[in-house]
PDB file of N, CA and C in Angstrom:
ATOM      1  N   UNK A   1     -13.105 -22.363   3.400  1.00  0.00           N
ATOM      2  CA  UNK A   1     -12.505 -21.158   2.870  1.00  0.00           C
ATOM      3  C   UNK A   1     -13.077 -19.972   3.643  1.00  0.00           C
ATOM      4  N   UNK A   2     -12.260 -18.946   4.271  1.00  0.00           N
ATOM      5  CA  UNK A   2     -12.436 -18.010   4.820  1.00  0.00           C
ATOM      6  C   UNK A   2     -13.191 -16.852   4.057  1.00  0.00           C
ATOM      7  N   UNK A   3     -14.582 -15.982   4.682  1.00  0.00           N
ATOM      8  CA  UNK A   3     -15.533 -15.174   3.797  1.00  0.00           C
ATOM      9  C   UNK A   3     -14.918 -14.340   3.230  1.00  0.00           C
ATOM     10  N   UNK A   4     -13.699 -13.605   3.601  1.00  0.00           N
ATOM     11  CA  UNK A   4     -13.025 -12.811   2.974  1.00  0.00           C
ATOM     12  C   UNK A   4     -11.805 -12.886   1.368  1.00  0.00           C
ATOM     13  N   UNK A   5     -11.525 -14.018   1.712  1.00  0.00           N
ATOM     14  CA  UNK A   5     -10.816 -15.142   0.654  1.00  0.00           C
ATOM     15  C   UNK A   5     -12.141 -15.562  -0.763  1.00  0.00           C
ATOM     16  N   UNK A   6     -12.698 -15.874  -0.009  1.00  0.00           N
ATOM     17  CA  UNK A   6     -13.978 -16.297  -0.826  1.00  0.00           C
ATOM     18  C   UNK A   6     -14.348 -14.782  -2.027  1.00  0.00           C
ATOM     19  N   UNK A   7     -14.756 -14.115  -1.350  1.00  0.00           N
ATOM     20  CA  UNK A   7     -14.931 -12.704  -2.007  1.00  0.00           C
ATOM     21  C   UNK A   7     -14.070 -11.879  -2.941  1.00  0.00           C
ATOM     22  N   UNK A   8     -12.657 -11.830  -2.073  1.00  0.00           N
ATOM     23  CA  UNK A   8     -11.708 -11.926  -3.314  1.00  0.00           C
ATOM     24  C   UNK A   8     -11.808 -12.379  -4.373  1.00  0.00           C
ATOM     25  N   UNK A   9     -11.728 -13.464  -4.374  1.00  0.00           N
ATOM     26  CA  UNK A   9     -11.654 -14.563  -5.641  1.00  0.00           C
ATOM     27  C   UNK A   9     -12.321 -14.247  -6.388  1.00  0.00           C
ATOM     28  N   UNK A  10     -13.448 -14.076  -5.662  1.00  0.00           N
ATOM     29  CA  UNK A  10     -15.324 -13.811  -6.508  1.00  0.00           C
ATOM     30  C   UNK A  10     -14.800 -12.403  -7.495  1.00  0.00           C
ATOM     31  N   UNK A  11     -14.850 -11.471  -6.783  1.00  0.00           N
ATOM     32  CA  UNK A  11     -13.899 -10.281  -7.351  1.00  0.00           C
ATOM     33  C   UNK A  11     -13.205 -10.647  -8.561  1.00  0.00           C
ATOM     34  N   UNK A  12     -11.843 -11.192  -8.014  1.00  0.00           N
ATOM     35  CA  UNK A  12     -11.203 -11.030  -9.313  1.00  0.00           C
ATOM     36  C   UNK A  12     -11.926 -11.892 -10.519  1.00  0.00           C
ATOM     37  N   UNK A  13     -12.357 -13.095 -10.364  1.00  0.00           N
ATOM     38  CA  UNK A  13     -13.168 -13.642 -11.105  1.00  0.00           C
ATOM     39  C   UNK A  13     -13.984 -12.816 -11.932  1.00  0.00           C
ATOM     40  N   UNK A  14     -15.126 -11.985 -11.242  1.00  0.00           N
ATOM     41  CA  UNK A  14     -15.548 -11.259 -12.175  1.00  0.00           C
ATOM     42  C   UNK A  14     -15.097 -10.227 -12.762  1.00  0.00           C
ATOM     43  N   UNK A  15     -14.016  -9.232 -12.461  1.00  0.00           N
ATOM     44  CA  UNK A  15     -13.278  -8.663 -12.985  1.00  0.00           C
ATOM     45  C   UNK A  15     -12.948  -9.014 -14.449  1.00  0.00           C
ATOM     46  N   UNK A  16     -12.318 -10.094 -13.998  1.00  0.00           N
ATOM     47  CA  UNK A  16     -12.029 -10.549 -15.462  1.00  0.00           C
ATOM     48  C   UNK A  16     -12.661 -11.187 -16.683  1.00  0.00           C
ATOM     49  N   UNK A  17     -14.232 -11.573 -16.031  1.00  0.00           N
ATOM     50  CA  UNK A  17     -14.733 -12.231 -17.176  1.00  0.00           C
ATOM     51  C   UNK A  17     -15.809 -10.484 -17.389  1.00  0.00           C
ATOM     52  N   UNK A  18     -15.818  -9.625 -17.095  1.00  0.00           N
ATOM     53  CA  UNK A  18     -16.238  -8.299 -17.377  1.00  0.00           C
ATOM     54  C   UNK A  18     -15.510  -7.731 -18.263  1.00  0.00           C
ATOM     55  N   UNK A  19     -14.044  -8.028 -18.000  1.00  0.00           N
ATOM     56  CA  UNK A  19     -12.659  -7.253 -19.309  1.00  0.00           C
ATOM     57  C   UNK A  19     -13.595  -7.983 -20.324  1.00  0.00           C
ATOM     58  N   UNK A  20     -13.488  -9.219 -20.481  1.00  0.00           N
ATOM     59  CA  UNK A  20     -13.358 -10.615 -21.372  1.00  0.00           C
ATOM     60  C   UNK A  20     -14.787 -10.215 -22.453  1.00  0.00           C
ATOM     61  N   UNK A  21     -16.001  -9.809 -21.515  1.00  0.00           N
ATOM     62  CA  UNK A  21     -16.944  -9.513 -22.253  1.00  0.00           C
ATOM     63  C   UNK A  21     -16.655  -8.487 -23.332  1.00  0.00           C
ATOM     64  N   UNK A  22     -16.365  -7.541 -22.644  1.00  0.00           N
ATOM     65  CA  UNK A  22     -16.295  -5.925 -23.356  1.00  0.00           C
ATOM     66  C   UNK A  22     -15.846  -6.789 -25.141  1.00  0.00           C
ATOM     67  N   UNK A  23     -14.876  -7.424 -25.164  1.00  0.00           N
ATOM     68  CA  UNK A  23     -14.863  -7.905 -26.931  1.00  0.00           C
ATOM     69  C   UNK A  23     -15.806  -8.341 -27.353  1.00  0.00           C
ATOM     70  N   UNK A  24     -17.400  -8.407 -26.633  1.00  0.00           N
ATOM     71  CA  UNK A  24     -18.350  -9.631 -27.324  1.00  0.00           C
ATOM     72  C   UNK A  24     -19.399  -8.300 -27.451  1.00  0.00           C
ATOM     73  N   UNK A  25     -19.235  -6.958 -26.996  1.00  0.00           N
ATOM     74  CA  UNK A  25     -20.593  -6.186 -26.926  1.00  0.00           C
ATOM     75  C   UNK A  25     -20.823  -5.523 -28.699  1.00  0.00           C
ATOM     76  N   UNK A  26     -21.848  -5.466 -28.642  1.00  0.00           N
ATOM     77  CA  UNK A  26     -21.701  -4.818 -29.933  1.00  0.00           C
ATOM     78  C   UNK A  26     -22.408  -3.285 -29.865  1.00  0.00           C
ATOM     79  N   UNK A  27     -21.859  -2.272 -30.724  1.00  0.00           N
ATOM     80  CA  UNK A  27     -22.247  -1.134 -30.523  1.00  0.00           C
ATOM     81  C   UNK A  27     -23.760  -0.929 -30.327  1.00  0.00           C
ATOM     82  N   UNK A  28     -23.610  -0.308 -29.029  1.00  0.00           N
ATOM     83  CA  UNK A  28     -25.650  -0.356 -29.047  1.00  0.00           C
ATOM     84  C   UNK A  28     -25.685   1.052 -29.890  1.00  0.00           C
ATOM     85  N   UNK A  29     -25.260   2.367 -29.330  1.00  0.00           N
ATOM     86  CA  UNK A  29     -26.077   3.031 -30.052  1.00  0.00           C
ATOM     87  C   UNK A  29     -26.299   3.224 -31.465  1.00  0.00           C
ATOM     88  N   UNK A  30     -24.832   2.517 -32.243  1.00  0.00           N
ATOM     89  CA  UNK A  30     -25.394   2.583 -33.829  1.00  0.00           C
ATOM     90  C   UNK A  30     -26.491   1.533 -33.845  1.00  0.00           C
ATOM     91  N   UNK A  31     -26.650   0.470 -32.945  1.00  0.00           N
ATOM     92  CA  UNK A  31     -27.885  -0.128 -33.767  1.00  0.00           C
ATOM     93  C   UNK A  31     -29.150   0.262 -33.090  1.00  0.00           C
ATOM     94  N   UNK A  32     -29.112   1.204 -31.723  1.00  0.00           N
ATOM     95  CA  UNK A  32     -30.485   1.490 -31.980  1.00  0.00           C
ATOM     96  C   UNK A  32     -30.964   2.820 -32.419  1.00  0.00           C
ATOM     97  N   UNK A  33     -29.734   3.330 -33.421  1.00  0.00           N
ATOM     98  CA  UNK A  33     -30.102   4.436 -34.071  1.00  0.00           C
ATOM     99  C   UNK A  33     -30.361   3.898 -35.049  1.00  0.00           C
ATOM    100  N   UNK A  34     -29.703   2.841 -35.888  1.00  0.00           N
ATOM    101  CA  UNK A  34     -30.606   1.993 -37.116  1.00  0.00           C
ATOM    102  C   UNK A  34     -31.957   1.192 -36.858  1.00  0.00           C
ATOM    103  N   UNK A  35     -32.185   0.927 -35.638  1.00  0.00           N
ATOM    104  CA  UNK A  35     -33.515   0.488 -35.627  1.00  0.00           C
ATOM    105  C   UNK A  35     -34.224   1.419 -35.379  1.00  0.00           C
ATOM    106  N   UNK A  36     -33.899   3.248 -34.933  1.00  0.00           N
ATOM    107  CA  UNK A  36     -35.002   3.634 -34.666  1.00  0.00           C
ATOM    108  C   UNK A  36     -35.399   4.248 -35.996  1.00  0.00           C
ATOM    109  N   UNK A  37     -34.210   4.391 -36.740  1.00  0.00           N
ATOM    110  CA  UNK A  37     -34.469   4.893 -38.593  1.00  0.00           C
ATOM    111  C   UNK A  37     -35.344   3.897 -39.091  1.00  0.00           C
ATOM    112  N   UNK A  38     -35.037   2.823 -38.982  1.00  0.00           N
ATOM    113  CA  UNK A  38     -35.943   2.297 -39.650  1.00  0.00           C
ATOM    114  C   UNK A  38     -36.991   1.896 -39.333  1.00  0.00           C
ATOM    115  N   UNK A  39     -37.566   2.282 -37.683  1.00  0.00           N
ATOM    116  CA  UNK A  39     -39.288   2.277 -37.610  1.00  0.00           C
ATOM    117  C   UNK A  39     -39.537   3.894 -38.311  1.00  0.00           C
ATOM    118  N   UNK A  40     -38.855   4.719 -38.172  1.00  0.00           N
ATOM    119  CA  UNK A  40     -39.464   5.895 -38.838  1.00  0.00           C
ATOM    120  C   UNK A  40     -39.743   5.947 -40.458  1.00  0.00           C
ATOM    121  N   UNK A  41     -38.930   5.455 -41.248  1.00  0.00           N
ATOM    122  CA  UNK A  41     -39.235   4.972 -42.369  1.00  0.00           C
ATOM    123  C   UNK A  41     -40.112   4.010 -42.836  1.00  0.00           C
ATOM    124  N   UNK A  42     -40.332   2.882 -41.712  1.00  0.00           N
ATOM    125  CA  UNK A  42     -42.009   2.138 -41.871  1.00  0.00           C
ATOM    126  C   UNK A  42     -43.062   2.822 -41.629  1.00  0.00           C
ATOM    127  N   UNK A  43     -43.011   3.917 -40.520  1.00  0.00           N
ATOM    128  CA  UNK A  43     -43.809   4.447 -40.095  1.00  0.00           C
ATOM    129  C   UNK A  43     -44.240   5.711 -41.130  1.00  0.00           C
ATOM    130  N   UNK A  44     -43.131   6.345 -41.848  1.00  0.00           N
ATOM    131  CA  UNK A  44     -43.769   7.248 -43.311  1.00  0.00           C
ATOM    132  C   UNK A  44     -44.560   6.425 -44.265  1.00  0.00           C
ATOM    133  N   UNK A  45     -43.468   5.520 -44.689  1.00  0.00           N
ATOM    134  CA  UNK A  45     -44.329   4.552 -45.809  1.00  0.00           C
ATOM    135  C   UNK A  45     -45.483   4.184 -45.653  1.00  0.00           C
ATOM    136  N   UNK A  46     -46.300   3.806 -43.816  1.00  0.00           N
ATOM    137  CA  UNK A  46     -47.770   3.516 -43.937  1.00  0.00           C
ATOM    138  C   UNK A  46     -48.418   4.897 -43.624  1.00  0.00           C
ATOM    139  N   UNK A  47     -47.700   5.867 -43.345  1.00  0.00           N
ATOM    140  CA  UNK A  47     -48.511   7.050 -43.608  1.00  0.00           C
ATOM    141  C   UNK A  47     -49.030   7.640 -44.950  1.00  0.00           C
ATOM    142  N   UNK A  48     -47.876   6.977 -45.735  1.00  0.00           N
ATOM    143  CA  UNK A  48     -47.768   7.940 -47.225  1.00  0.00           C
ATOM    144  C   UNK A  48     -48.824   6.373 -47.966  1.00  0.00           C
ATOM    145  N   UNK A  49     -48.822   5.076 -47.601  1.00  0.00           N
ATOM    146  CA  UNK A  49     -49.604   4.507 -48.374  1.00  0.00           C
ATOM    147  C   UNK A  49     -51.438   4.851 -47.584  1.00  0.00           C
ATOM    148  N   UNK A  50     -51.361   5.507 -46.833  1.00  0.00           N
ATOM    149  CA  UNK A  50     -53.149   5.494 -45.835  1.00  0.00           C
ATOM    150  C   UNK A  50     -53.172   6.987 -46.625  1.00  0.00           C
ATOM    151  N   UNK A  51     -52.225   7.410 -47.086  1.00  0.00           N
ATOM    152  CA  UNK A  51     -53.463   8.940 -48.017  1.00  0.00           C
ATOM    153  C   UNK A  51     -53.031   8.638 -49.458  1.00  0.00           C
ATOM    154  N   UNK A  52     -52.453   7.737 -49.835  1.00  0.00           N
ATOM    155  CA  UNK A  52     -52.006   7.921 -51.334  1.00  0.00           C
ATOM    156  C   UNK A  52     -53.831   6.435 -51.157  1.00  0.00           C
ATOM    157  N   UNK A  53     -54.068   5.668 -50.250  1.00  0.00           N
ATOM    158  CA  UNK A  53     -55.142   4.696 -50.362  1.00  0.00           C
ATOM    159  C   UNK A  53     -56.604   5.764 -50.021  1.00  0.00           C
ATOM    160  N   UNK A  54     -56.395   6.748 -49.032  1.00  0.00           N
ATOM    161  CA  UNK A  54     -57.853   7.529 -48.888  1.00  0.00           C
ATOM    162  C   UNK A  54     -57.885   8.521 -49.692  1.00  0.00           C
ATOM    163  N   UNK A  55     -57.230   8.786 -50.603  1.00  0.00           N
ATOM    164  CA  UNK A  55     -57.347   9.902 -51.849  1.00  0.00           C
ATOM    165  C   UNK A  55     -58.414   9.452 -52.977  1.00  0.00           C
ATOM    166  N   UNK A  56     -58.091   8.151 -53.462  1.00  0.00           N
ATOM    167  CA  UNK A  56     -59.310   7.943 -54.279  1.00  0.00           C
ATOM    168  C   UNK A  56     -60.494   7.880 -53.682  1.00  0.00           C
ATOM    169  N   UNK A  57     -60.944   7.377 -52.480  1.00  0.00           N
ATOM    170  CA  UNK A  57     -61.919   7.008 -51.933  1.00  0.00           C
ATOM    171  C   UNK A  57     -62.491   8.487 -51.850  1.00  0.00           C
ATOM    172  N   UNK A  58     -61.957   9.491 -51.233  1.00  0.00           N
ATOM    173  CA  UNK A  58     -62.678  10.695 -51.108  1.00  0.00           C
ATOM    174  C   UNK A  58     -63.386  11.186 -52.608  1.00  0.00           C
ATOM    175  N   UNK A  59     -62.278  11.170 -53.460  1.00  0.00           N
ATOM    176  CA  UNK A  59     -62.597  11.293 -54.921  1.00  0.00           C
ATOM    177  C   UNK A  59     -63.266  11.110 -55.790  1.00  0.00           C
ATOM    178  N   UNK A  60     -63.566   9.879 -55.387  1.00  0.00           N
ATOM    179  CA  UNK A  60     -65.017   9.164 -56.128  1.00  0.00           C
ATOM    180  C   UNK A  60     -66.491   9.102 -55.353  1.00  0.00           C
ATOM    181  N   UNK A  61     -66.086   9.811 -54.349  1.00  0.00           N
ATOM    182  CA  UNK A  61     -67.480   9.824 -53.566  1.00  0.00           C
ATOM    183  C   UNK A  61     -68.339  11.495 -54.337  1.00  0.00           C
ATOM    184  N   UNK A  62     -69.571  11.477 -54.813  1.00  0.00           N
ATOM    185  CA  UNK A  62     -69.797  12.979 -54.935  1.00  0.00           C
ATOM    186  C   UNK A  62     -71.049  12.911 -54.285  1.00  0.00           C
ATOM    187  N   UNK A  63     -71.283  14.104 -53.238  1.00  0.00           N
ATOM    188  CA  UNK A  63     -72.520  14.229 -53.313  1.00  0.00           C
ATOM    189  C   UNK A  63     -73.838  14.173 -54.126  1.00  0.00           C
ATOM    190  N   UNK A  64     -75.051  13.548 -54.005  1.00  0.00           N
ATOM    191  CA  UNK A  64     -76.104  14.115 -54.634  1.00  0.00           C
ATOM    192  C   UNK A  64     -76.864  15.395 -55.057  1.00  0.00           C
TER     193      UNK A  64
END
């Protein structure tokens, strides 16, 4: 098969399994706007549990 023939083919070949994909992608940016919500919401919750946990500790400490 001639290099130019060859390449074609290759071409349209991928052409079309590139259309073919596009139905299989799934929206990236809604999901990595839901994954980045929800490291920010893990990331409050262990903020808000490390002072709602070092509040007593300060509290019960009194100087002599």
């Amino acid at each position: 098969m001639h290099a130019d023939v060859h390449h074609l083919l290759h071409t349209i070949a991928a052409a079309e399994l590139h259309s073919r994909a596009g139905e299989f992608r799934l929206p990236r940016a809604g999901l990595r706007t839901r994954i980045g919500w929800t490291l920010v919401e893990v990331g409050l919750r262990l903020t808000a549990q490390g002072r709602d946990a070092a509040a007593p500790r300060a509290a019960a400490f009194r100087p002599a």
